[in-house]
Protein backbone atom coordinates (compact mmCIF):
# COMPACT_ATOMS: atom_id res chain seq x y z
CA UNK A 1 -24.63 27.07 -3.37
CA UNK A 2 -21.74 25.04 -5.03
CA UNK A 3 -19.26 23.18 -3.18
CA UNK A 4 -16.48 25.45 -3.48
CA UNK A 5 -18.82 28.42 -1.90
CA UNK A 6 -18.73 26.20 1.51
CA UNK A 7 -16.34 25.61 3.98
CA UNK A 8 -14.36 23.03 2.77
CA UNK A 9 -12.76 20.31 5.37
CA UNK A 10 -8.87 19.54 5.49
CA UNK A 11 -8.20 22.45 3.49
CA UNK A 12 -4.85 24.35 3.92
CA UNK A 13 -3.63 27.37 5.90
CA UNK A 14 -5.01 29.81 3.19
CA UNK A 15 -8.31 27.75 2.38
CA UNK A 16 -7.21 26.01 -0.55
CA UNK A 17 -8.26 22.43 -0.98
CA UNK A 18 -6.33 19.40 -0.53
CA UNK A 19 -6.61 15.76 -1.68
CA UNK A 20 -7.85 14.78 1.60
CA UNK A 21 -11.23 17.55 1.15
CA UNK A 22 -11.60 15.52 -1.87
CA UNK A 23 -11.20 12.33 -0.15
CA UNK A 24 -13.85 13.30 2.32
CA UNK A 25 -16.29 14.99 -0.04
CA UNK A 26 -16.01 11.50 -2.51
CA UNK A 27 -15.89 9.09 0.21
CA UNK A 28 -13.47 7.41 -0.64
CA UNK A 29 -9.53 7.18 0.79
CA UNK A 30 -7.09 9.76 0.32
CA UNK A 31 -5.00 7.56 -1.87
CA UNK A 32 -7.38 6.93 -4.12
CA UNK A 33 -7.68 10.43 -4.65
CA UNK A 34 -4.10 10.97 -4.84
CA UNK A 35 -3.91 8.11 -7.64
CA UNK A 36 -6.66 9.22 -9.60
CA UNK A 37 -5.42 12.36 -10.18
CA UNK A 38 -1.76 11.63 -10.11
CA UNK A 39 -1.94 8.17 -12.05
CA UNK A 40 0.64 5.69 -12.29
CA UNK A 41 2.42 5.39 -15.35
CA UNK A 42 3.10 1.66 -14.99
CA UNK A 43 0.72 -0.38 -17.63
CA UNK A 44 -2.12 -1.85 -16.62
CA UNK A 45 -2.40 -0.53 -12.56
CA UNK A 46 -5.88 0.91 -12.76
CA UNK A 47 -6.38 3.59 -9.94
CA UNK A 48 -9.66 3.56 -9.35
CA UNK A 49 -13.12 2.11 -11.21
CA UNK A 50 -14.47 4.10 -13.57
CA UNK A 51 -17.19 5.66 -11.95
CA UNK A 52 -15.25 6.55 -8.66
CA UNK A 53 -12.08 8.29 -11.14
CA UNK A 54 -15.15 10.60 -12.19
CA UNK A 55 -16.99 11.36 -8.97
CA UNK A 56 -13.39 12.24 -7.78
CA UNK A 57 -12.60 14.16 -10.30
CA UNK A 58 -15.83 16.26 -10.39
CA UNK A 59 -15.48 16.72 -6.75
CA UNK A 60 -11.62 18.08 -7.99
CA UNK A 61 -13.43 20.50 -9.97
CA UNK A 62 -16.23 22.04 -8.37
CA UNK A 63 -13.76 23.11 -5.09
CA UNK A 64 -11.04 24.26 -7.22
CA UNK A 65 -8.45 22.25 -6.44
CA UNK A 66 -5.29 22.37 -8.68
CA UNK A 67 -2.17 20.86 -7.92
CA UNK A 68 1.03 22.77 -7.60
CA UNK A 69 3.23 23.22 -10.72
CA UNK A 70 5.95 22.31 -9.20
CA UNK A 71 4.10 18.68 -8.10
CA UNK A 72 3.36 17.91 -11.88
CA UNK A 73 7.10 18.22 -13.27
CA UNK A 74 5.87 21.83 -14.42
CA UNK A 75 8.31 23.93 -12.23
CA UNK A 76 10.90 26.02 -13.79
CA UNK A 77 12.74 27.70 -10.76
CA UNK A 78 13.86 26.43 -8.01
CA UNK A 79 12.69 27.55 -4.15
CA UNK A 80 16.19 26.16 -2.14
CA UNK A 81 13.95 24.21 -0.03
CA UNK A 82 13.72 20.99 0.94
CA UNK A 83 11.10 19.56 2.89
CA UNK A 84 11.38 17.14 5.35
CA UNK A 85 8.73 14.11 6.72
CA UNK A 86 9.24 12.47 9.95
CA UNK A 87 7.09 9.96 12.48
CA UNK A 88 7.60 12.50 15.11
CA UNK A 89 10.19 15.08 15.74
CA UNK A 90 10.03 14.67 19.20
CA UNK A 91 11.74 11.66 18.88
CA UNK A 92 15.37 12.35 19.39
CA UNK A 93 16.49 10.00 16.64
CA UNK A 94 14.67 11.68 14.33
CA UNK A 95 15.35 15.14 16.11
CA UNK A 96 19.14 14.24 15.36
CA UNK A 97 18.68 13.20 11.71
CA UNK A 98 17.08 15.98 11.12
CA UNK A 99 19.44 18.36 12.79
CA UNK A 100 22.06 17.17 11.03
CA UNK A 101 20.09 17.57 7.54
CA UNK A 102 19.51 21.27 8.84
CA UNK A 103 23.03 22.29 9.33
CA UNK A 104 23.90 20.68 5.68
CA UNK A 105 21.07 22.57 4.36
CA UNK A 106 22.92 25.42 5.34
CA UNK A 107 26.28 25.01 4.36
CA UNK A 108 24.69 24.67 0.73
CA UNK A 109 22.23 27.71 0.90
CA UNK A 110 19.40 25.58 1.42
CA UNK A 111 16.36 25.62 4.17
CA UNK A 112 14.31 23.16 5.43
CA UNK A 113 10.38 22.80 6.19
CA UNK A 114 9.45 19.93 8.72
CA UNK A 115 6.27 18.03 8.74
CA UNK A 116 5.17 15.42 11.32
CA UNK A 117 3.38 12.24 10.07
CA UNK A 118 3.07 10.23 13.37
CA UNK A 119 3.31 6.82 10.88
CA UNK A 120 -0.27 7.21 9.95
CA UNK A 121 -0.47 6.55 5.96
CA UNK A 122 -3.50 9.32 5.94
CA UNK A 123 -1.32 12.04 7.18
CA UNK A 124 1.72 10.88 5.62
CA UNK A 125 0.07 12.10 2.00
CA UNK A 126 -1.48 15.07 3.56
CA UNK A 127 2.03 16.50 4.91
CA UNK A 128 3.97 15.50 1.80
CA UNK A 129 1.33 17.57 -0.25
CA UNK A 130 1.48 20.47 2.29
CA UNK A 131 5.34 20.50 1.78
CA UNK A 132 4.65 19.97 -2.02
CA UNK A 133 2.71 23.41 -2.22
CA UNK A 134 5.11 25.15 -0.39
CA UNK A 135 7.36 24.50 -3.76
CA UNK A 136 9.89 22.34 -1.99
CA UNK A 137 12.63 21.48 -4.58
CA UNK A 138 12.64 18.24 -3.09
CA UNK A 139 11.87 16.19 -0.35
CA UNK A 140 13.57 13.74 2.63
CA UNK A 141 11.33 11.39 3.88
CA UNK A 142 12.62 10.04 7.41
CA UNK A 143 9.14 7.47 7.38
CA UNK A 144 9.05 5.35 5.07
CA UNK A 145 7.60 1.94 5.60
CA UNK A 146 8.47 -1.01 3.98
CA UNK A 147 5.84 -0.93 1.35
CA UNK A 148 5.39 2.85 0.25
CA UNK A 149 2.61 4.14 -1.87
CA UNK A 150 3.65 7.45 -1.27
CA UNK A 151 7.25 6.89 -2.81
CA UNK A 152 5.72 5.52 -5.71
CA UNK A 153 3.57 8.01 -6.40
CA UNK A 154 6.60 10.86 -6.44
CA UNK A 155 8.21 8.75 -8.90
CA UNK A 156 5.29 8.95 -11.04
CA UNK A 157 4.91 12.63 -10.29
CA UNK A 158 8.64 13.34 -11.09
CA UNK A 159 9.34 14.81 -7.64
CA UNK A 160 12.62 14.59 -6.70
CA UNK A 161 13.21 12.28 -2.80
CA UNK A 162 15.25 10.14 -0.77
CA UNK A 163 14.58 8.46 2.01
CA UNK A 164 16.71 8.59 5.41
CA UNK A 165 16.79 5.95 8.24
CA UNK A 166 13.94 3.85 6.64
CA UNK A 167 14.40 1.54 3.55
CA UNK A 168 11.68 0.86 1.19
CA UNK A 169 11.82 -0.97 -2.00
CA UNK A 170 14.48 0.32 -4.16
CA UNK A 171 14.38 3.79 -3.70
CA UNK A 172 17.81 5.76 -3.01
CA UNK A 173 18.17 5.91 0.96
CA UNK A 174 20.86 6.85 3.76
CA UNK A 175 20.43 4.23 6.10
CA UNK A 176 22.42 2.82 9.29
CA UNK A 177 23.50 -1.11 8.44
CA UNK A 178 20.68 -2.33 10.54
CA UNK A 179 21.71 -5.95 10.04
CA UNK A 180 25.01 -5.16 11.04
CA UNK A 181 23.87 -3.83 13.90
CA UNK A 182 21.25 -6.73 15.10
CA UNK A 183 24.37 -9.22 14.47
CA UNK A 184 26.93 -6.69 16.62
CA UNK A 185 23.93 -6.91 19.68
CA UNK A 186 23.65 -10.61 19.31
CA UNK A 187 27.46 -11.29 19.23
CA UNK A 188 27.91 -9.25 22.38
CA UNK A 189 25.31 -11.19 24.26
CA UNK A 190 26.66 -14.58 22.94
CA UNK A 191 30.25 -13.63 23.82
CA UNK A 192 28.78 -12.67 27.69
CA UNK A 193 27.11 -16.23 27.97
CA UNK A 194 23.56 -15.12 27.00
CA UNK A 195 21.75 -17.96 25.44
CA UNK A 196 18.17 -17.23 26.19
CA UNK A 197 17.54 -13.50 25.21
CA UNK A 198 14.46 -12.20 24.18
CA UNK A 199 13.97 -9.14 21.36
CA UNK A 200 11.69 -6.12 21.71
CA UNK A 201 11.24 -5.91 17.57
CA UNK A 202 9.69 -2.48 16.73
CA UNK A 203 6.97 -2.32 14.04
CA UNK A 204 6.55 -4.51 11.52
CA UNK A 205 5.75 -1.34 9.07
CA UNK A 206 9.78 -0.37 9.50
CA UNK A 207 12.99 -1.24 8.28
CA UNK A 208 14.72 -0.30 10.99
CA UNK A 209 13.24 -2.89 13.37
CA UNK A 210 12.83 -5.52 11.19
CA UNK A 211 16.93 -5.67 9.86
CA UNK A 212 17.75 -5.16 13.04
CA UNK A 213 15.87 -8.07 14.62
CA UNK A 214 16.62 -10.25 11.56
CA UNK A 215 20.61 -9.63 12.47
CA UNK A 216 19.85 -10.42 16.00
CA UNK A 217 17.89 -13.85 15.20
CA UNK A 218 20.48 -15.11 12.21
CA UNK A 219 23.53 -14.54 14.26
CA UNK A 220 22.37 -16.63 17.20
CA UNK A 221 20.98 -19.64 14.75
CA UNK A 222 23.99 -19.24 13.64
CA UNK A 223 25.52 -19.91 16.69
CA UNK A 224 23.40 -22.99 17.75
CA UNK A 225 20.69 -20.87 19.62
CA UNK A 226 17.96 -20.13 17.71
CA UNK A 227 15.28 -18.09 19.42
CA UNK A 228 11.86 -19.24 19.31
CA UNK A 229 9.06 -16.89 18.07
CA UNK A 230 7.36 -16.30 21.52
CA UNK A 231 10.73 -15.10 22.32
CA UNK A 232 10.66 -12.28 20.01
CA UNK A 233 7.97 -9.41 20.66
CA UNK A 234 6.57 -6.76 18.11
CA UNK A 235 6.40 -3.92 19.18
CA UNK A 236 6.26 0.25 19.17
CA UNK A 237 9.49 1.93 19.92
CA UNK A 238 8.39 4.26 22.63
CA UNK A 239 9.14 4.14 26.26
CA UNK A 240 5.93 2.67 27.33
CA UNK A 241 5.83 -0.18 24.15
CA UNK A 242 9.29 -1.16 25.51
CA UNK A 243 7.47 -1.40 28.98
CA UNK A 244 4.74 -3.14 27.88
CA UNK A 245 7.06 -5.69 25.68
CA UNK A 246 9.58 -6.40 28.49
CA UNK A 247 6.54 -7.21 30.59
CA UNK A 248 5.51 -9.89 28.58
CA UNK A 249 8.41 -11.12 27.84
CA UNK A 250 10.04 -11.27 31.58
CA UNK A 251 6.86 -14.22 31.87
CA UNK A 252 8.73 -16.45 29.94
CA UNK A 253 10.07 -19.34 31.15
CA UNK A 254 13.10 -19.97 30.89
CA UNK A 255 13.33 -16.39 31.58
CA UNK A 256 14.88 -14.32 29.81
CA UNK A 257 18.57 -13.49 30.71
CA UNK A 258 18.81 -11.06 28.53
CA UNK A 259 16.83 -8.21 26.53
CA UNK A 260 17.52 -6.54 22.89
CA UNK A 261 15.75 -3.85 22.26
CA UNK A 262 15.77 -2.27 18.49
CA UNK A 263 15.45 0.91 20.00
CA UNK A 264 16.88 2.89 23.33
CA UNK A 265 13.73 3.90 23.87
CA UNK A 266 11.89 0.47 24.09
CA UNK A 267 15.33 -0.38 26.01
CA UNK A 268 14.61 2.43 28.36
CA UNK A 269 11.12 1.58 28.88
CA UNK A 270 12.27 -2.39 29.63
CA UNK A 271 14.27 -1.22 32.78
CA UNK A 272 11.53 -0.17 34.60
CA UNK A 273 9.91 -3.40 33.36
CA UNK A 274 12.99 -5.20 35.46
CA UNK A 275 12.01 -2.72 38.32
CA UNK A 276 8.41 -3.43 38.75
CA UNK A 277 9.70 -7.56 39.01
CA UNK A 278 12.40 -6.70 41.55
CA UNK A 279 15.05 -7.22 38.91
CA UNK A 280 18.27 -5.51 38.44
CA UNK A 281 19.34 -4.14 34.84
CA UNK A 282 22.89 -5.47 34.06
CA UNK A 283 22.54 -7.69 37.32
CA UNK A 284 19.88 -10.31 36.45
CA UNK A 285 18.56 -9.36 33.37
CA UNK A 286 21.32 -8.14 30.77
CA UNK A 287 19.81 -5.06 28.54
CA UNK A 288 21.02 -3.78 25.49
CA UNK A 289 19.42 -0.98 22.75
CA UNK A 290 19.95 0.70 19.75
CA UNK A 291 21.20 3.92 18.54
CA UNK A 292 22.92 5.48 21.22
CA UNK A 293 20.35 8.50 22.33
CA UNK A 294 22.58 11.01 24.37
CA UNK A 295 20.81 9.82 27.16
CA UNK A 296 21.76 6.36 26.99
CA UNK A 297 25.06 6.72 28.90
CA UNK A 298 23.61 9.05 31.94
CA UNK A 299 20.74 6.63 32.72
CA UNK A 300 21.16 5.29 36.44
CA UNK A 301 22.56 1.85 34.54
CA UNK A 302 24.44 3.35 31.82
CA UNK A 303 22.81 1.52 28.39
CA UNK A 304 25.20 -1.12 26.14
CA UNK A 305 23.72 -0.03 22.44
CA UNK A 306 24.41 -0.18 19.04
CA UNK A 307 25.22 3.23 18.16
CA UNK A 308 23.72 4.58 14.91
CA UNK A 309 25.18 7.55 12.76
CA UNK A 310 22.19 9.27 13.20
CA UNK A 311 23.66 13.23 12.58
CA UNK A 312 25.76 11.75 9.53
CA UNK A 313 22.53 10.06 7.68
CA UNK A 314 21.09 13.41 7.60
CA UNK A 315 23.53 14.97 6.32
CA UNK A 316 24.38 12.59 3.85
CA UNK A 317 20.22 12.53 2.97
CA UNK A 318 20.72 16.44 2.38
CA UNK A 319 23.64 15.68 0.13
CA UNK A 320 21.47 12.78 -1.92
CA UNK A 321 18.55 15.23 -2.44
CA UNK A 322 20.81 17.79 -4.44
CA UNK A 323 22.22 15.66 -5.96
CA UNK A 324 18.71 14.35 -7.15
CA UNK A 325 17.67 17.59 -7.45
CA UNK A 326 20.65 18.69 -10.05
CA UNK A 327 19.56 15.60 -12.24
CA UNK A 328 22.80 13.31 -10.96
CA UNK A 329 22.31 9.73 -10.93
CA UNK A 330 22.51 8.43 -7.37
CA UNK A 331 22.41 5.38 -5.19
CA UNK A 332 21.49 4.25 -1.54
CA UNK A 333 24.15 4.97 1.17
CA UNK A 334 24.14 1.99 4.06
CA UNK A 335 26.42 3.70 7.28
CA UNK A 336 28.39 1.30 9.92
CA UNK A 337 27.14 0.73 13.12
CA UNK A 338 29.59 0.98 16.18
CA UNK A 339 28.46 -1.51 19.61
CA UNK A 340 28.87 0.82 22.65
CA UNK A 341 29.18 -1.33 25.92
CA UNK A 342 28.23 0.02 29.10
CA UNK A 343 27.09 -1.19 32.90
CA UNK A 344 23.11 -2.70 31.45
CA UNK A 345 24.95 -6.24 30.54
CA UNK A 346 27.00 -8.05 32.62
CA UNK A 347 28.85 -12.05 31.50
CA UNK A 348 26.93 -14.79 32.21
CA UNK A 349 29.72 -16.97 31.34
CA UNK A 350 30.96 -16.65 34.67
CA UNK A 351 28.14 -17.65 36.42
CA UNK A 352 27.79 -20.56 33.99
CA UNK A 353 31.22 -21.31 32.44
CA UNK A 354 30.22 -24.43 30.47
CA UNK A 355 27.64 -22.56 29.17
CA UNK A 356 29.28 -22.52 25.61
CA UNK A 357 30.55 -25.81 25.44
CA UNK A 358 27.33 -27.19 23.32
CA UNK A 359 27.68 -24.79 20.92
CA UNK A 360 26.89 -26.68 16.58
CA UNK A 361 28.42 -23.69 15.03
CA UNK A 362 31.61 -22.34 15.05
CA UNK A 363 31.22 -19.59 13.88
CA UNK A 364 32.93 -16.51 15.26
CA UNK A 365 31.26 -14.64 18.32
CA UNK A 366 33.10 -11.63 17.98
C-alpha cells in the first residue's frame, strides 16, 4: 500500500494533501516544506539540506500533492475573492477590521473567505494555503508578526497581499500610527500629573504593541521620566493577560499611579486587577487603553483610550489588495490616532501640584 492509498493527516476538506501532511509524513516543520517546494529566489538562502529537499519532495510525490495554479503565478482568471487571515475573529478589533474589509469587498464586487490563525506560525501557513486553494485573487493578512516567513514566501510565490493592522518588514500595510498613539497616551498621563505609570506591552511578536509602547516610553524620557524596565510588562492582549499584567505590576513600589495598556482588552482585564487590591479605576490608579472597542465607553468606569481607525484600515486594506491585484504599484498607508478621554484617569496634579516642577525637558506635554 503506497502512501497516497492511506489516510493522510492534515489533509483538506476534500482529502487532498497539504504541506503540513508532508510536514508530518517527513518530519520535519511545515516551513521547511513550504520552502522546499516554494524556494526563495534570493541567492544563496538554501531551504533545506540536500537530503531533507528530497525526502520532502518524494513524500510530495507519492500523496499527490500539487499546488494550486493560481499559488505558482500560473492563474489566468480571476475568482473576485480575497481571503482574509486573522489571530482570532472573535476579537472585536479584528472583527471590526474585517467588517469593514467586507463591506468594501462589496461595493467592488468582491467576497471574502476568513481564516483564523490564533498567532501560531504552524497554522498561520496552513490557513494561508487553505485560502490559496480556494483561488483567492489575493490575500489580507491581519497577523503578521514582526519577522514574517510567510510574507516572504508570497513574494517569492508571486501572490498578490497586504497586510492590515500589523507591520512587518517592508511589505505594503494599512496600519494605525501606533507611535502616535503610545506618545498621545503618555502625553495625557504627563499632562494629569502621572509620573510613575506602568505599561501592559502586548507581544513582543507584534507591531502593534511594540510602537505603541515605544511611543509611550520615548515621550516620557522625553519628558524627564523615564520608566524603568520592571515598569513595563509583556504581555498577551486578552482580558485575563491584562489581569495577570496589572497584578504584577500593582506590586511595584512606588506603585503605580497609573496604567497603559496597548490594548482595551488588557485595559479591561487591569480593572478588575484594581478591584481584587481594593483600588478604584480613575480614583487611585489612573487607566488608559487602546483602540476604542465599542465597549470601552459603557464599562462601569467609562475607558480613556487611544482610538484606532479600525473599520477604515480595512477598508483601505481591501482597496490596497486590488490595487495589487490589477498590477498598480502601491505603498503602506499609516492612519491617525484620535485620544478619547473618559472617567478611568483622573489629574494627579492636583493632589500633587509641584509635581511638574522638576521636569529636564521642555518639551511640550500636549
Amino acid at each position: 500500500m503506497t502512501l497516497r492509498d492511506q489516510p493522510l493527516p492534515h489533509a483538506d476538506d476534500s482529502g487532498r494533501p497539504t504541506l503540513r501532511t508532508i510536514a508530518e509524513i517527513a518530519g520535519v516543520h511545515v516551513t521547511t516544506v513550504s520552502r522546499v517546494l516554494s524556494p526563495s529566489k534570493t541567492p544563496g538562502v538554501r531551504a533545506a539540506s540536500e537530503a531533507t529537499s528530497s525526502r520532502i519532495r518524494e513524500v510530495a510525490r507519492e500523496v499527490g500533492y500539487a499546488p494550486n495554479p493560481h499559488a505558482t503565478g500560473l492563474r489566468t482568471s480571476r475568482s473576485s475573492l480575497i481571503g482574509v487571515l486573522v489571530p482570532r475573529l472573535t476579537d472585536l478589533v479584528l472583527a471590526t477590521i474585517y467588517q469593514g474589509i467586507e463591506e468594501a469587498a462589496r461595493e467592488h464586487g468582491y467576497n471574502v473567505f476568513v481564516a483564523n490563525s490564533g498567532d501560531d506560525p504552524v497554522e498561520r501557513i496552513d490557513r494561508a494555503e487553505m485560502l490559496i486553494a480556494r483561488r483567492v485573487d489575493g490575500l489580507i493578512l491581519g497577523d503578521s508578526p514582526m519577522t514574517d516567513t510567510l510574507a516572504e514566501s508570497l513574494v517569492d510565490r508571486k501572490i498578490p497581499f497586504v497586510l492590515v493592522s500589523r507591520r512587518s518588514g517592508i511589505h505594503p500595510s494599512v496600519t494605525c500610527d501606533d507611535f502616535l498613539g503610545g506618545q498621545l497616551a503618555a502625553r495625557h498621563l504627563l499632562s494629569l500629573g502621572h509620573t510613575s505609570p506602568a505599561v501592559i506591552a502586548g507581544e513582543s511578536y507584534a507591531s502593534t504593541g511594540l510602537d505603541r509602547t515605544a511611543g509611550f516610553l520615548q515621550t516620557y524620557a522625553d519628558a524627564g521620566f523615564p520608566l524603568q524596565e520592571d515598569r513595563v510588562l509583556i504581555s498577551g492582549f486578552d482580558v485575563e493577560a491584562g489581569h495577570q499584567a496589572a497584578t504584577k505590576l500593582l506590586q511595584l513600589r512606588p506603585r503605580p499611579t497609573a496604567l497603559f495598556a496597548v490594548n482595551d482588552f488588557a485595559a479591561i482585564g487591569a480593572f478588575s486587577a484594581l478591584r481584587e487590591e481594593g483600588l478604584q479605576a480613575g480614583e487611585d490608579v489612573a487607566i488608559i487603553g487602546f483602540n476604542d472597542v465599542s465597549i470601552a465607553g459603557s464599562l462601569p468606569i467609562p475607558l480613556t483610550t487611544v482610538r484606532s481607525p479600525m473599520s477604515e484600515m480595512g477598508k483601505q486594506a481591501l482597496e490596497l489588495i486590488l490595487a495589487r491585484i490589477d498590477g498598480r504599484e502601491i505603498s503602506s498607508r499609516t492612519l491617525e490616532p484620535q485620544l478619547i478621554v473618559r472617567e478611568s484617569t483622573v489629574p494627579q496634579i492636583s493632589r500633587h501640584p509641584s509635581i511638574l516642577t522638576n521636569r529636564s525637558s521642555t518639551t511640550p506635554l500636549a
